[in-house]
Protein backbone atom coordinates (compact mmCIF):
# COMPACT_ATOMS: atom_id res chain seq x y z
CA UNK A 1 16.92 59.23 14.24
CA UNK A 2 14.61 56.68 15.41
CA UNK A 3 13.17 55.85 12.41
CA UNK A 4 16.45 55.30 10.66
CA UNK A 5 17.15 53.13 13.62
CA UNK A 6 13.44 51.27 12.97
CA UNK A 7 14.51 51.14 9.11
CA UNK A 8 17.98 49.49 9.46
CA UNK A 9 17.12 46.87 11.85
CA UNK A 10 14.02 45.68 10.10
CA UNK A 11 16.32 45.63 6.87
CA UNK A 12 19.26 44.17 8.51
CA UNK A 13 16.90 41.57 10.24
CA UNK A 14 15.17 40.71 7.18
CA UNK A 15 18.57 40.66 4.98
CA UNK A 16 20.24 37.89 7.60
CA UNK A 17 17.21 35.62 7.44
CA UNK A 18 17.01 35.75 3.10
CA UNK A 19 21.00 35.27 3.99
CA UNK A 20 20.45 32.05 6.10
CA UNK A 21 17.90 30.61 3.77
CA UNK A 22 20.60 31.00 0.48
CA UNK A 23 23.07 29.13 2.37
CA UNK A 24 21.15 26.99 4.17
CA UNK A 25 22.32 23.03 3.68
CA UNK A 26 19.47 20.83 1.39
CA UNK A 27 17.14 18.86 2.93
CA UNK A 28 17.68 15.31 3.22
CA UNK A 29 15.38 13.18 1.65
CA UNK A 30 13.15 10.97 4.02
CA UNK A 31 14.36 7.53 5.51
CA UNK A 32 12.73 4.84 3.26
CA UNK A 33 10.45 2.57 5.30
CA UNK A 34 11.11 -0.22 6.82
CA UNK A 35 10.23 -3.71 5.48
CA UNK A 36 6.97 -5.57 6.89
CA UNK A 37 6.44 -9.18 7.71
CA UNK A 38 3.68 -10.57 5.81
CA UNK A 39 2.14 -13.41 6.84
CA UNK A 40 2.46 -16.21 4.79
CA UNK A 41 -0.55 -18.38 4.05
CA UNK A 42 -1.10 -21.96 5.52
CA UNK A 43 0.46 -24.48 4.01
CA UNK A 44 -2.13 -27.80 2.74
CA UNK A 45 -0.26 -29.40 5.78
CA UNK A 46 -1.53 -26.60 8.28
CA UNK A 47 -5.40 -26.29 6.76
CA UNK A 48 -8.03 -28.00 8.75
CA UNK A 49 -9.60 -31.05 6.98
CA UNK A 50 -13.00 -29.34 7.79
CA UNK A 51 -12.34 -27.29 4.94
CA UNK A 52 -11.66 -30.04 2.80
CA UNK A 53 -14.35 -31.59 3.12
CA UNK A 54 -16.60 -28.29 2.54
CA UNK A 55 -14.57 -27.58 -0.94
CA UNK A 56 -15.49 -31.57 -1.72
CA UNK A 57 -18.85 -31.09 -0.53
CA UNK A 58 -18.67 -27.71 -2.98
CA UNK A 59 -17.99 -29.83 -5.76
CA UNK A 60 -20.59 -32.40 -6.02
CA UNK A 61 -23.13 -29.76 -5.82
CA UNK A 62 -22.89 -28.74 -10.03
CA UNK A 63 -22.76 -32.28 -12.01
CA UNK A 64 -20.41 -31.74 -14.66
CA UNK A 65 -21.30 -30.99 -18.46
CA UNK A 66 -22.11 -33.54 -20.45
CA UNK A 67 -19.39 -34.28 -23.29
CA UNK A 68 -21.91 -36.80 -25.14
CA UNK A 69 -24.27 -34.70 -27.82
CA UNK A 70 -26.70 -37.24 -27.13
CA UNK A 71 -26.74 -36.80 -23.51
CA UNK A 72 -26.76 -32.97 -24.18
CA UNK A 73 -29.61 -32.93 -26.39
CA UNK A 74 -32.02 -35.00 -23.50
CA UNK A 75 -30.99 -32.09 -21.39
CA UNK A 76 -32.70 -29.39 -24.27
C-alpha cells in the first residue's frame, strides 16, 4: 500500500509541474536599454589656443613637396 502511495504522489507531483510548465505564460522579452549621454567634443571656441599653436608648430616641421621638377631634381 505504501508503495502505491510512494508511486502516485511522485507521478501526480511530477504530472502538475510538466502541467504548469505547458501552460505557463511566455516570457517577456528584456527591457531595451536605456539611451546614454555622450559627450560631445569641444567646440574650436572651447579648445585651448595652446593646442593651436602645437598643431602650427606640427606643421612647419615637414617643408612641403616641391611642385617645380627642377627644384625636385636638386633634391635627388
Amino acid at each position: 500500500m505504501m508503495l502505491i502511495f510512494a508511486a502516485a504522489l511522485t507521478l501526480g507531483l511530477s504530472g502538475g509541474y510538466a502541467w504548469s510548465l505547458l501552460n505557463a505564460p511566455p516570457a517577456r522579452p528584456p527591457a531595451p536599454r536605456k539611451a546614454a549621454f555622450v559627450p560631445l567634443p569641444s567646440s574650436p571656441e572651447e579648445r585651448p589656443a595652446v593646442l593651436d599653436r602645437e598643431w602650427a608648430e606640427r606643421a612647419d616641421d615637414h617643408p612641403a613637396p616641391a611642385t617645380d621638377p627642377a627644384a625636385a631634381e636638386e633634391h635627388r
